[in-house]
N, C-alpha and C. Protein backbone atom coordinates (compact mmCIF):
# COMPACT_ATOMS: atom_id res chain seq x y z
N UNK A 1 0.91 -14.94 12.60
CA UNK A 1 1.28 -13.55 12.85
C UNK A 1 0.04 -12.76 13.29
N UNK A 2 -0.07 -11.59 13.62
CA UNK A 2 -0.92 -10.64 14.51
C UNK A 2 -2.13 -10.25 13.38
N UNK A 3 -2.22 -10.16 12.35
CA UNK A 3 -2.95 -9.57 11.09
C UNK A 3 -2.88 -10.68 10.17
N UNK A 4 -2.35 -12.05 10.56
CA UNK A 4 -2.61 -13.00 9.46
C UNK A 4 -4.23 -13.06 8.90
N UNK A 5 -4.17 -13.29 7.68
CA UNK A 5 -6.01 -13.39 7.44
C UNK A 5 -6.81 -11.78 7.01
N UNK A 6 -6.10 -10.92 7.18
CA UNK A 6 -6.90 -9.58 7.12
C UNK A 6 -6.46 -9.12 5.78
N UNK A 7 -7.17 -8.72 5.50
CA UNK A 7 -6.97 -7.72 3.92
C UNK A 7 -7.48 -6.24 3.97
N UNK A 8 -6.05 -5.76 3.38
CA UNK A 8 -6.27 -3.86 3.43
C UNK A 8 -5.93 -3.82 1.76
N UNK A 9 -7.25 -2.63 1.81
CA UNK A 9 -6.91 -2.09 0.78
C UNK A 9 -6.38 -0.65 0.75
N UNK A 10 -4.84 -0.58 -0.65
CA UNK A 10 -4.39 0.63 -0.47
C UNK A 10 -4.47 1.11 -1.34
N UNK A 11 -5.63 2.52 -1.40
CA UNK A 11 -5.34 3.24 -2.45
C UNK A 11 -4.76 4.80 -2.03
N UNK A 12 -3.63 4.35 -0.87
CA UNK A 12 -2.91 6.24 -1.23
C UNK A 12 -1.90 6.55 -2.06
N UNK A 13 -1.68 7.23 -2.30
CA UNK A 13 -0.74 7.90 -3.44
C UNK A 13 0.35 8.29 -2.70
N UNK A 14 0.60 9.03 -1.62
CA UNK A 14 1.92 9.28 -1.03
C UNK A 14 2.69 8.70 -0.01
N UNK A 15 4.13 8.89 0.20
CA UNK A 15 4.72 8.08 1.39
C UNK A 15 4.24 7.50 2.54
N UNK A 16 3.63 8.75 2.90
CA UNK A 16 2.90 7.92 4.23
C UNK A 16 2.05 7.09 4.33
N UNK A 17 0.87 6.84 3.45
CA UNK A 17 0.14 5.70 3.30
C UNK A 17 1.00 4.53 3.09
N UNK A 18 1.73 4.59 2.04
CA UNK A 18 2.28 3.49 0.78
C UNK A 18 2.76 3.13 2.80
N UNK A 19 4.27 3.32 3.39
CA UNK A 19 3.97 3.06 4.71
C UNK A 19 3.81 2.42 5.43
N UNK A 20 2.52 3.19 5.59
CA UNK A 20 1.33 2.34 6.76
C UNK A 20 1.10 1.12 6.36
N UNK A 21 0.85 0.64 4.76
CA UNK A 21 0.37 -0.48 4.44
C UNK A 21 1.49 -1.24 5.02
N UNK A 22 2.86 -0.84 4.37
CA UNK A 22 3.99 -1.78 4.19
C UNK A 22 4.20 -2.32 6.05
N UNK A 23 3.86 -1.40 7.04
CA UNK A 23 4.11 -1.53 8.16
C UNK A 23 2.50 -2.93 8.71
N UNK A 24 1.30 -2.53 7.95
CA UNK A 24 0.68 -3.76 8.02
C UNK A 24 0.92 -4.88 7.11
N UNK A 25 2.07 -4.71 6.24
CA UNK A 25 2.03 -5.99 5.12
C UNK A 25 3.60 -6.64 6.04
N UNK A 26 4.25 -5.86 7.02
CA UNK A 26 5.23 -7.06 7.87
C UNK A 26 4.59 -7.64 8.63
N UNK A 27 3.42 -7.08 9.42
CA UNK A 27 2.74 -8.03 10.10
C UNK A 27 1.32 -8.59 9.84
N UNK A 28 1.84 -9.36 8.80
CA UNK A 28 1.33 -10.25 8.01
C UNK A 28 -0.53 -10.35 6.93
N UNK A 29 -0.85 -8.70 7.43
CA UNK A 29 -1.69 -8.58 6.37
C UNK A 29 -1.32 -8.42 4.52
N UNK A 30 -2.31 -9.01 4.28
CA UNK A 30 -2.25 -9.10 2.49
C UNK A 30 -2.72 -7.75 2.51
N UNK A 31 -2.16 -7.10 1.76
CA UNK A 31 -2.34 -5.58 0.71
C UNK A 31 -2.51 -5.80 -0.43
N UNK A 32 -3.82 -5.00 -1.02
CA UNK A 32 -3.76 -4.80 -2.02
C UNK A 32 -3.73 -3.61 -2.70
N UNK A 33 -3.07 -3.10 -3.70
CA UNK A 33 -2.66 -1.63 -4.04
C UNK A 33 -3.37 -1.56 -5.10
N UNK A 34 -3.90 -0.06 -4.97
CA UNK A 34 -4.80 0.14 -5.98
C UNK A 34 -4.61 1.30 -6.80
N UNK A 35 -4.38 1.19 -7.64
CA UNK A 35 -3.94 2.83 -8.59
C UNK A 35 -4.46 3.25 -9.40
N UNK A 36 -4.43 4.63 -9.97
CA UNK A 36 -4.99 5.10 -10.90
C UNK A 36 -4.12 4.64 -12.38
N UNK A 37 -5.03 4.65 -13.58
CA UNK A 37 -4.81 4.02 -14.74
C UNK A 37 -3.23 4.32 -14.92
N UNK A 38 -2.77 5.86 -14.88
CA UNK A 38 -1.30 6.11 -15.01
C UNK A 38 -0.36 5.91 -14.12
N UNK A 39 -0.96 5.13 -12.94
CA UNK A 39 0.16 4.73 -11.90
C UNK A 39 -0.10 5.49 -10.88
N UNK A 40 1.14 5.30 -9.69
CA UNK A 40 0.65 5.96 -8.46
C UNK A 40 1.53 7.20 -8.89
N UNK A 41 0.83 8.40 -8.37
CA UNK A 41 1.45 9.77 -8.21
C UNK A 41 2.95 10.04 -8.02
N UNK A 42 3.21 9.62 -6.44
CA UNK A 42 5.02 9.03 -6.61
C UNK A 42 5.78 8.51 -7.05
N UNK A 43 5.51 7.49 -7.98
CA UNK A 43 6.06 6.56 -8.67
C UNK A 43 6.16 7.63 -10.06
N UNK A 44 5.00 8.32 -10.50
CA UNK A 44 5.50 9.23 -11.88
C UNK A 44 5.81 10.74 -11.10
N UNK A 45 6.33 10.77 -10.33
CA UNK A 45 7.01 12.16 -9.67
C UNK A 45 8.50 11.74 -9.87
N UNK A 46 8.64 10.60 -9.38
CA UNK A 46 10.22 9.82 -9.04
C UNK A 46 10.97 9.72 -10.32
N UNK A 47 9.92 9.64 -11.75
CA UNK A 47 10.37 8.65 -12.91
C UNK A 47 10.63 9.90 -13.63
C-alpha cells in the first residue's frame, strides 16, 4: 500500500485529527494514539 512502513503519531484530541490519522491508517500507515492520562477529550465529552 502507499504509506506501508510509515508511522504517525497521534496525539489530537478532536475530530479532525482523530480523522486525518484514520484516513492515513486506510492507507496503510501504523498509528499510534497518544492520550492524556484521563483519555482523549472526545471520548470524555461523548461519555
Amino acid at each position: 500500500m502507499l504509506l506501508s512502513g510509515t508511522i504517525v503519531i497521534d496525539i489530537t484530541q478532536f475530530i479532525s485529527g482523530s480523522r486525518c490519522t484514520q484516513i492515513l491508517a486506510d492507507v496503510d500507515a501504523e498509528v499510534i494514539k497518544v492520550e492524556p492520562p484521563k483519555g482523549d477529550t472526545l471520548r470524555l465529552i461523548l461519555n
